[in-house]
Protein backbone atom coordinates (compact mmCIF):
# COMPACT_ATOMS: atom_id res chain seq x y z
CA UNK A 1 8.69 -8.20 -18.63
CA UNK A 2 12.72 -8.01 -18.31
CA UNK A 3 14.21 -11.92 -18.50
CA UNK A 4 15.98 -12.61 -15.03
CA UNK A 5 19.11 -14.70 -16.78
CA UNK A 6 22.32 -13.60 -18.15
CA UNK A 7 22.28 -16.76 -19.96
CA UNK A 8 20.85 -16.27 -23.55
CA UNK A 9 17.21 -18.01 -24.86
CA UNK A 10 19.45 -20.29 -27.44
CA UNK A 11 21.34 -22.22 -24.64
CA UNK A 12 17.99 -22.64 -22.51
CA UNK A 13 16.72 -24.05 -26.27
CA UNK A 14 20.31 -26.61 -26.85
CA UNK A 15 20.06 -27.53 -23.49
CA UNK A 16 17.63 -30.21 -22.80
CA UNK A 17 19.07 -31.47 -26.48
CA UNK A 18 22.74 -32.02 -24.25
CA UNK A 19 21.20 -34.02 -21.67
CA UNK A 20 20.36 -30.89 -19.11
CA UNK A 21 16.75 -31.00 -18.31
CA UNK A 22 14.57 -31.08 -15.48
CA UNK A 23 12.61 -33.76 -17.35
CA UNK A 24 13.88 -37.36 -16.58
CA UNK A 25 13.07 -38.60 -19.96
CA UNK A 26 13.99 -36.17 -21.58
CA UNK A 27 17.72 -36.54 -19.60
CA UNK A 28 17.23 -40.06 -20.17
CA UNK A 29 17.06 -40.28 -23.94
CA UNK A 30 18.83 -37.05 -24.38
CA UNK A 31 21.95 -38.66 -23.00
CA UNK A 32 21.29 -42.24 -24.35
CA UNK A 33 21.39 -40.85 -27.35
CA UNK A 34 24.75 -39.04 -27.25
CA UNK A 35 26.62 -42.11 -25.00
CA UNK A 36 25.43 -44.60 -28.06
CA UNK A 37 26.67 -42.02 -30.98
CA UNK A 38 29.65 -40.82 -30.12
CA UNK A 39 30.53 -44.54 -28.77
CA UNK A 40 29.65 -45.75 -32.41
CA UNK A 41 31.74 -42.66 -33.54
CA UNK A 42 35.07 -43.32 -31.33
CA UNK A 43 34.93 -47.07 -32.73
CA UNK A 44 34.61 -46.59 -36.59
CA UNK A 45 37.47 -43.63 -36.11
CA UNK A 46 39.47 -46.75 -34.10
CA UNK A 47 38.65 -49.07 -37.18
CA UNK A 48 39.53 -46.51 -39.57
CA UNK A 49 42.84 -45.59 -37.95
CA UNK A 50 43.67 -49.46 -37.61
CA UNK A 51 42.85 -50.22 -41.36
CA UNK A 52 44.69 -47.11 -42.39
CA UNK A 53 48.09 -47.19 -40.29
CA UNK A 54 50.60 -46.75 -43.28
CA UNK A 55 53.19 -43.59 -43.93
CA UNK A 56 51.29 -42.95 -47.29
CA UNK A 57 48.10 -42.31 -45.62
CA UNK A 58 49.60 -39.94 -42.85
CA UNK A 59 47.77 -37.17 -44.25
CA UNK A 60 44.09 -39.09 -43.51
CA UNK A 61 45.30 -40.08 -40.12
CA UNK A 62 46.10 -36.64 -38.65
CA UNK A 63 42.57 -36.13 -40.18
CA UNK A 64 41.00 -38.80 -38.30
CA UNK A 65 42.88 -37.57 -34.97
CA UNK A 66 41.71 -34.36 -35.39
CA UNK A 67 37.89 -35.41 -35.76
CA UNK A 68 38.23 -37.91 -32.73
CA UNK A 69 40.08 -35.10 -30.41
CA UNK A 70 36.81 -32.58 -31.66
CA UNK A 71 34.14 -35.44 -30.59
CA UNK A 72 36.27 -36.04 -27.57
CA UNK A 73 35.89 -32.64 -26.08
CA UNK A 74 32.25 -32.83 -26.79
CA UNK A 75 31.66 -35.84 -24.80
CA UNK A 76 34.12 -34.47 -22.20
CA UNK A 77 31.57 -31.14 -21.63
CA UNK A 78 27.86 -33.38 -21.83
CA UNK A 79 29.36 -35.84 -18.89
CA UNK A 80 31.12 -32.98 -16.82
CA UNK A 81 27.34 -31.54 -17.03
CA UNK A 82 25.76 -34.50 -16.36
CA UNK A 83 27.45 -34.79 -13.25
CA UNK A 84 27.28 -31.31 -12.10
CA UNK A 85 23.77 -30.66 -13.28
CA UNK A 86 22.91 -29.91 -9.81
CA UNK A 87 25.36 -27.57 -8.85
CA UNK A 88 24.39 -25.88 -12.45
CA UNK A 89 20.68 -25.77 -11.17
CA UNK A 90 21.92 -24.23 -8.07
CA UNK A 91 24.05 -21.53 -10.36
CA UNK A 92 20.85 -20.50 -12.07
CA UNK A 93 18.87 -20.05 -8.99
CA UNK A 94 21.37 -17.66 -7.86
CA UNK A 95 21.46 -16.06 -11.03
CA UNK A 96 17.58 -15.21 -10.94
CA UNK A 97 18.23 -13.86 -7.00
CA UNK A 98 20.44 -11.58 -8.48
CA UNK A 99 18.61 -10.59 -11.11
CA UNK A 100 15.55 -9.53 -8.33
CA UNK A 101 17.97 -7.88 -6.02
CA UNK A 102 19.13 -5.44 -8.98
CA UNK A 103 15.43 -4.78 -9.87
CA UNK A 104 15.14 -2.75 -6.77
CA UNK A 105 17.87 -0.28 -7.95
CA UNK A 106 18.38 1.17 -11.50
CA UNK A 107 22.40 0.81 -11.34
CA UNK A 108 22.42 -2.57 -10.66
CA UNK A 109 19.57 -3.27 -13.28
CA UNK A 110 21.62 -1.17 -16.22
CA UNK A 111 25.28 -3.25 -15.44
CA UNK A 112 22.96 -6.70 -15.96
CA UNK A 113 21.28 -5.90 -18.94
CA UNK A 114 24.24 -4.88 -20.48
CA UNK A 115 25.92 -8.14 -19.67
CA UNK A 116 22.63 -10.00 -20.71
CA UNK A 117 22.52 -8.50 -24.24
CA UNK A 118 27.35 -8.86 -24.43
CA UNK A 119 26.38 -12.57 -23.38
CA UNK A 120 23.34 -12.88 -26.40
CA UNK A 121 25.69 -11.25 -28.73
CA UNK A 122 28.97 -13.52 -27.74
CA UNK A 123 26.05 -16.56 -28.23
CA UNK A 124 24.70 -15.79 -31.18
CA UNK A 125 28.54 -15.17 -32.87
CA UNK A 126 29.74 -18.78 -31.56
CA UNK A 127 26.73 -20.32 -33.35
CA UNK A 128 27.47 -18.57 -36.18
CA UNK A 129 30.81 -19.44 -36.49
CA UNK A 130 30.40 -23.38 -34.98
CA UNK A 131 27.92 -23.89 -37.69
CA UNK A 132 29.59 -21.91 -40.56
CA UNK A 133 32.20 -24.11 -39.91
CA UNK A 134 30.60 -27.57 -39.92
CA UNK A 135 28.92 -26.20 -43.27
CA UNK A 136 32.37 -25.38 -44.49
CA UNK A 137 33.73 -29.14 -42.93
CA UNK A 138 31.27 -31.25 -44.92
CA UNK A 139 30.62 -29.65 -48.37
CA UNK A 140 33.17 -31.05 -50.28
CA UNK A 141 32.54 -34.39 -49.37
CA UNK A 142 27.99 -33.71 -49.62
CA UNK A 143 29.12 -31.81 -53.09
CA UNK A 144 31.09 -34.40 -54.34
CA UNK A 145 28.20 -36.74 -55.64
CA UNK A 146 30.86 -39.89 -55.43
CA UNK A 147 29.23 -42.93 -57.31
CA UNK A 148 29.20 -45.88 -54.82
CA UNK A 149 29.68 -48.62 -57.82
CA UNK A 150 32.92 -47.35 -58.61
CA UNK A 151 35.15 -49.64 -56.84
CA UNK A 152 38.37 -47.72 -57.49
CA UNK A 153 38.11 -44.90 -55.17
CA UNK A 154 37.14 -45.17 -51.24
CA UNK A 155 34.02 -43.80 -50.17
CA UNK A 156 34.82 -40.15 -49.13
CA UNK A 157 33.11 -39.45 -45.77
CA UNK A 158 32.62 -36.08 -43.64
CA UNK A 159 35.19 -37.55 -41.07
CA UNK A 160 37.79 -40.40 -41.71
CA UNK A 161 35.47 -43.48 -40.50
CA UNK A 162 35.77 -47.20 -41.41
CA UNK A 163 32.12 -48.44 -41.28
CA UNK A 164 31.76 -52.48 -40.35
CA UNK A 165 28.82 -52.88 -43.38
CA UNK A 166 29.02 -52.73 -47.16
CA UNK A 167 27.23 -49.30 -48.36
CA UNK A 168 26.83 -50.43 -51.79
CA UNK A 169 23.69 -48.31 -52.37
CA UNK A 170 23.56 -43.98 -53.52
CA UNK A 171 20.85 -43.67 -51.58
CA UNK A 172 22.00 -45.59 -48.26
CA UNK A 173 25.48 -43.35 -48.83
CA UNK A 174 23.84 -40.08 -48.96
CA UNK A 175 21.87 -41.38 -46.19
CA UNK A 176 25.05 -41.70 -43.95
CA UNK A 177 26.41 -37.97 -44.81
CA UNK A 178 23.24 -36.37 -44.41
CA UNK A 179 23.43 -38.50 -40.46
CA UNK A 180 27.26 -37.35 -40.30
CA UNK A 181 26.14 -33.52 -41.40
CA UNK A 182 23.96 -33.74 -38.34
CA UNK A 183 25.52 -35.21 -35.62
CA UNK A 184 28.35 -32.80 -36.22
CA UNK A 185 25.77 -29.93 -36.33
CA UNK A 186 24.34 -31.24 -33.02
CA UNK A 187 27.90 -31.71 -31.59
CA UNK A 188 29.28 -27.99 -32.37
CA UNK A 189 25.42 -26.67 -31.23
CA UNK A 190 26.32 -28.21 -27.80
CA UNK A 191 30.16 -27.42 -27.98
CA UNK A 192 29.28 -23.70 -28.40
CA UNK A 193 26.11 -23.60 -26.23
CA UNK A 194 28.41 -25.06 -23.09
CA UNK A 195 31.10 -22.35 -23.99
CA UNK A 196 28.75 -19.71 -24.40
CA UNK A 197 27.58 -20.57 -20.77
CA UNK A 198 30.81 -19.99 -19.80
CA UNK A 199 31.42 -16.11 -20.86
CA UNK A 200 27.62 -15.63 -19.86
CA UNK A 201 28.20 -17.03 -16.19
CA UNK A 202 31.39 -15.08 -15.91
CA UNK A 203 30.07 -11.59 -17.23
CA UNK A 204 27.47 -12.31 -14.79
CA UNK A 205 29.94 -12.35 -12.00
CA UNK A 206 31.35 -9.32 -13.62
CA UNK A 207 28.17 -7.17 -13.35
CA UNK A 208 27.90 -8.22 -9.67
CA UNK A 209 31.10 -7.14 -8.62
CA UNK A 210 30.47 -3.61 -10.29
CA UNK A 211 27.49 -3.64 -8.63
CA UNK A 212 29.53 -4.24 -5.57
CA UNK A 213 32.29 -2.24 -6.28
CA UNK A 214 29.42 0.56 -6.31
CA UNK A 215 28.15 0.62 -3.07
CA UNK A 216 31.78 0.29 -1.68
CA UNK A 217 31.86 3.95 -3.79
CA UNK A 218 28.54 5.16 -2.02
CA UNK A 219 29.74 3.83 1.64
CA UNK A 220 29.96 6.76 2.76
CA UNK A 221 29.73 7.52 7.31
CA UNK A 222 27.67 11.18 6.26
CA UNK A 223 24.61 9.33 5.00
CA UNK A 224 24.24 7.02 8.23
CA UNK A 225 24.55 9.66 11.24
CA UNK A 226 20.53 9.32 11.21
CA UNK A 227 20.64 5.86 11.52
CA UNK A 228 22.77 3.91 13.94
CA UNK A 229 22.68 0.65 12.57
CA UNK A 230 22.92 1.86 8.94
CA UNK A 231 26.63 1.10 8.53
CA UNK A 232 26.39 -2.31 10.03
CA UNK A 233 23.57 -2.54 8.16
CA UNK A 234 25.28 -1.55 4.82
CA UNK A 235 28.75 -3.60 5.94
CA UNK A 236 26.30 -7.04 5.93
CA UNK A 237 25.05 -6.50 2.43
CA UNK A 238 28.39 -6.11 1.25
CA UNK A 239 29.89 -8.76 2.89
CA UNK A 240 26.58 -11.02 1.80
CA UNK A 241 27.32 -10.36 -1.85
CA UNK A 242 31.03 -10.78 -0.96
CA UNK A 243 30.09 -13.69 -0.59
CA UNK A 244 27.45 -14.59 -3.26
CA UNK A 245 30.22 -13.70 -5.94
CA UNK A 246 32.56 -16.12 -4.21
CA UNK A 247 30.15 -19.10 -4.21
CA UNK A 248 28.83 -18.26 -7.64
CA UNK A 249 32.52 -18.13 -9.00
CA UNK A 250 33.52 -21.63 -7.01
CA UNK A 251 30.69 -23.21 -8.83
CA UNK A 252 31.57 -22.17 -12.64
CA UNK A 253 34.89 -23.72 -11.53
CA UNK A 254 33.53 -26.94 -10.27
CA UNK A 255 31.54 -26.76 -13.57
CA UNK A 256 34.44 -26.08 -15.80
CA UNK A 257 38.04 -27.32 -14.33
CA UNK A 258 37.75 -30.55 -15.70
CA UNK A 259 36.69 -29.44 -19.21
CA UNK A 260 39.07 -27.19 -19.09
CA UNK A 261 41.94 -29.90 -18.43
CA UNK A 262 40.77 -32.02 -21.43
CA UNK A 263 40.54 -28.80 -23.40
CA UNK A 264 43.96 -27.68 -22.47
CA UNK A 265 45.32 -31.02 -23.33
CA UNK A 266 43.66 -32.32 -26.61
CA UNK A 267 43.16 -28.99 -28.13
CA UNK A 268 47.26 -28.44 -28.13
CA UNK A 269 47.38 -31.32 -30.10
CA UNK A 270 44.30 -30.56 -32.72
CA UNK A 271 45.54 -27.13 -33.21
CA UNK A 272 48.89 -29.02 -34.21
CA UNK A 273 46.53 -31.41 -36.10
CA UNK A 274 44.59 -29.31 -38.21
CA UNK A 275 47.67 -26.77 -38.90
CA UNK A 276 49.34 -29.54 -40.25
CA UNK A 277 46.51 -30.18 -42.85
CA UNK A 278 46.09 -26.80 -43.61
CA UNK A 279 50.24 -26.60 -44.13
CA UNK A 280 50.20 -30.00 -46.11
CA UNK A 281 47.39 -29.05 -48.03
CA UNK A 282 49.48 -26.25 -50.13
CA UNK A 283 50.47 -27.06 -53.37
CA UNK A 284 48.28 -30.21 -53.23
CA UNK A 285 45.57 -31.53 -56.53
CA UNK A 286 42.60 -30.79 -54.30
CA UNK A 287 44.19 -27.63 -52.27
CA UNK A 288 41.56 -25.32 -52.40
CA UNK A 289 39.03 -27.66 -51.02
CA UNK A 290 41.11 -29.26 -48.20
CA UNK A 291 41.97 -25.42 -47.16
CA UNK A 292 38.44 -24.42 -46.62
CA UNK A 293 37.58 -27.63 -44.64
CA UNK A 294 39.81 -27.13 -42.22
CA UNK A 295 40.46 -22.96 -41.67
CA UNK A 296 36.80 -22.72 -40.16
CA UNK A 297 37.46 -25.61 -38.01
CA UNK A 298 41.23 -24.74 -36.92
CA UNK A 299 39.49 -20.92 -36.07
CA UNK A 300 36.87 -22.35 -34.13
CA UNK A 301 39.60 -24.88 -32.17
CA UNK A 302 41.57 -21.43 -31.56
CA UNK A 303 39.06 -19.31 -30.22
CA UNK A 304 37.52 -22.09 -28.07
CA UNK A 305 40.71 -22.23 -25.95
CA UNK A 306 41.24 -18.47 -26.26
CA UNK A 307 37.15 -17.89 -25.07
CA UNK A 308 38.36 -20.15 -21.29
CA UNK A 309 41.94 -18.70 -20.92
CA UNK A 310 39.78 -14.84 -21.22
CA UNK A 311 37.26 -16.17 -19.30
CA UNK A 312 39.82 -16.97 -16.15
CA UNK A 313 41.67 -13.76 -17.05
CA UNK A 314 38.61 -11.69 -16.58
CA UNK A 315 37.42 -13.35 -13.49
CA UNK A 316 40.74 -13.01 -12.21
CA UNK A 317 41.22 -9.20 -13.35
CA UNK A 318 37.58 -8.40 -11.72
CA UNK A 319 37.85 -9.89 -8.30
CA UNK A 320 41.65 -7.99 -7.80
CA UNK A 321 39.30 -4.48 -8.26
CA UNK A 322 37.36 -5.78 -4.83
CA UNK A 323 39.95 -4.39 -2.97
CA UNK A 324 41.45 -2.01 -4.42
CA UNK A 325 37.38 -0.30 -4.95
CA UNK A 326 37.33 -1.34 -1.00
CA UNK A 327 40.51 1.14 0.00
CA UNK A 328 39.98 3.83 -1.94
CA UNK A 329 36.19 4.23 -0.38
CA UNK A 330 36.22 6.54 3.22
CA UNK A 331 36.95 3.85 5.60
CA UNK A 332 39.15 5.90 7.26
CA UNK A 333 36.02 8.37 8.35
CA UNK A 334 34.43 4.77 9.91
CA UNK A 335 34.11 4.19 13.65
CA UNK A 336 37.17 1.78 13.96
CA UNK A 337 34.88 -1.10 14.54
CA UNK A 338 32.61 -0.23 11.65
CA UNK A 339 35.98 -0.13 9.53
CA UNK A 340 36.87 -3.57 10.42
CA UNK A 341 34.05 -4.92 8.15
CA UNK A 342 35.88 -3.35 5.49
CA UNK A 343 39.17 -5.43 6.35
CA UNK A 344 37.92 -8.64 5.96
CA UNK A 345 35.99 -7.83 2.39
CA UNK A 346 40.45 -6.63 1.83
CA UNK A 347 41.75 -9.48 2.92
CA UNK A 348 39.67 -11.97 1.49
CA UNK A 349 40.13 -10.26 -2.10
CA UNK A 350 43.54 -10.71 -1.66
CA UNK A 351 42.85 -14.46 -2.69
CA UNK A 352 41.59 -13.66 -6.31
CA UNK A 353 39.13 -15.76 -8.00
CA UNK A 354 40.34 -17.74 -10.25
CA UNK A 355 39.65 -20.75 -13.24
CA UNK A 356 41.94 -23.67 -13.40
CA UNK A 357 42.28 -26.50 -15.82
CA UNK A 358 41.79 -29.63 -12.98
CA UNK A 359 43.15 -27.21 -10.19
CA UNK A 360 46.77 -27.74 -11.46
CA UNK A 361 47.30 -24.52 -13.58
CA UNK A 362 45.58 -20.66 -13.59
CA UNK A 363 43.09 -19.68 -16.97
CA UNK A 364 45.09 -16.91 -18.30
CA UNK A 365 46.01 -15.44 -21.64
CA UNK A 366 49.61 -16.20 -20.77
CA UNK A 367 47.96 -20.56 -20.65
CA UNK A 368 46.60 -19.76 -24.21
CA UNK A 369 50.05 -18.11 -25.39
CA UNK A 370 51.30 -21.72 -23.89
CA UNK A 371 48.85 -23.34 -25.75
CA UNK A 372 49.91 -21.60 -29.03
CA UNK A 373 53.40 -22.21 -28.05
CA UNK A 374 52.82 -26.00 -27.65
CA UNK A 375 51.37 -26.26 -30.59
CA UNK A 376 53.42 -24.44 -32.99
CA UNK A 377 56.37 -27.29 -31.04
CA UNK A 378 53.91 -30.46 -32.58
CA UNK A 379 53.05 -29.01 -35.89
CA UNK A 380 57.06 -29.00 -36.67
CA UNK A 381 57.92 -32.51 -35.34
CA UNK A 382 54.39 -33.35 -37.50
CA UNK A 383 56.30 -31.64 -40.11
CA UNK A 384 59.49 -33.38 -40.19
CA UNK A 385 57.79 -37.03 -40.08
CA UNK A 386 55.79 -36.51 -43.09
């Protein structure tokens, strides 16, 4: 039996993990679980940053922003779910009803399974990657095998934290990275799962506007001189999934805008972060190792703003092809009140659909060449203060 989601199997599987379940207790210590972790997280980077604050240690300090900013957008995604979680229920349902409405046609049911198995793919690769990357993040520090009774070197750690007890035990140590090595491999799970969600929902919306865009191309007034109605008929369902594509596209920005704000904001600065490590790191004792923590974590950074600034390009690129697929079809061989069904569905494509980072600014590539831009701008005043 064919699924009915564009949404791949892994996200339904990370999602009750993130606090999005239709089980109360499972929301409930889902979400108790992230609030109290991360809030733990936030206050040892504070106490590590506060113990730390000296020129000589600027190095460990961008490295300690750079972990907070990453946990930071994590938390920022799991509560802008948590609110919306309705309005995200509501997106599914109307992902299934289009899912039954293309069974009844092979066209429609081709354009969504190819979307379903792009969106599995995209999934699977931003897994991949997240979780090659934490792997990369914390093996020279789980390698490492530092000897806790050696009080002339500080405690290396996966990120930069200042802990408010001794750990004056190997086994209570390795106990601590192993809990680090998880949470982070829970945190980029989630991080990719919720961006995943985001191509999937948008390739969805995609595939209905070909499917759209399709029977504007088969409107045609010689297949409805038997029937009277038929173009009325046929000008409704267009206009109905007109319609759908516009609600389902207002909700992935109600789900999304404010993410994307935070995103657009702190991921400027941790691209300027970790390029700065990766930059200070050359020439350096420990080189090697510093390089690979970071790369795999400054690619991921990158392609996470790059994956919403496509995503608002492609919605934005798809909805301008309503109208243009709703001229070129024969609406000039309509009755002139059959024709003015047509109109509307032009005029209202006019406005396009769009993504915005907290309604202030358009997702486009040209944002992410402005994020780049930005960026490159911190990493040389980081540059000149070291």
């Amino acid at each position: 039996m064919p699924r009915k989601s564009t949404i791949s199997r892994i996200v339904f599987l990370i999602l009750p993990w993130s606090g999005v379940s239709s089980n109360r207790l499972v929301i409930l210590i889902a979400r108790l679980f992230w609030i109290v972790t991360i809030a733990f997280i936030g206050f040892f980077h504070y106490l590590y940053f506060s113990t730390h604050l000296n020129s000589e240690n600027f190095f460990n300090l961008v490295d300690c922003f750079s972990s907070f900013l990453a946990h930071v957008n994590v938390f920022t995604k799991l509560v802008a779910f948590w609110i919306n979680q309705r309005k995200f229920e509501e997106t599914l349902v109307l992902i299934t009803d289009d899912w039954n409405d293309c069974a009844k046609n092979n066209v429609g049911m081709r354009v969504m399974t190819d979307r379903e198995k792009i969106s599995a793919r995209i999934t699977n690769t931003l897994v991949v990657l997240n979780t090659m990357a934490i792997f990369a993040y914390c093996l020279g520090v789980i390698i490492a095998d530092a000897d806790v009774n050696d009080k002339t070197i500080e405690l290396p750690f996966v990120n930069k934290l200042e802990f408010p007890f001794s750990i004056n035990t190997q086994r209570m140590y390795r106990f601590v990275l192993i809990a680090e090595f998880m949470h982070l491999i829970l945190c980029n799970g989630v991080a990719a799962a919720y961006n995943a969600v985001l191509l999937s929902l948008v390739f969805h919306v995609g595939g209905q506007i070909d499917i759209l865009q399709c029977w504007l191309a088969e409107l045609t007034p010689n297949e409805m001189e038997n029937k009277q109605e038929s173009s009325i008929i046929a000008g409704n369902k267009i206009i109905l999934k007109h319609q759908k594509i516009i609600q389902f596209s207002e909700n992935i920005e109600r789900l999304y805008t404010h993410i994307a704000l935070i995103l657009f904001a702190s991921n400027t600065m941790l691209i300027c972060s970790l390029g700065f490590l990766i930059v200070t790191a050359v020439g350096s004792a420990d080189a090697t190792e510093k390089i690979i923590k970071c790369l795999l974590f400054f690619t991921i950074t990158n392609l996470e703003a790059f994956v919403f600034c496509y995503a608002g390009e492609y919605l934005n690129n798809k909805s301008t092809g309503i109208g243009f697929a709703t001229y070129n079809c024969a609406w000039y061989n309509f009755k002139s009140k059959d024709s003015r069904v047509l109109l509307l569905i032009i005029l209202r494509s006019q406005r396009q659909l769009t993504l915005t980072a907290g309604k202030m600014m358009d997702l486009t590539l040209q944002s992410f060449a402005s994020i780049m831009n930005a960026s490159g701008s911190y990493l040389s005043v980081l540059l000149a203060m070291q």
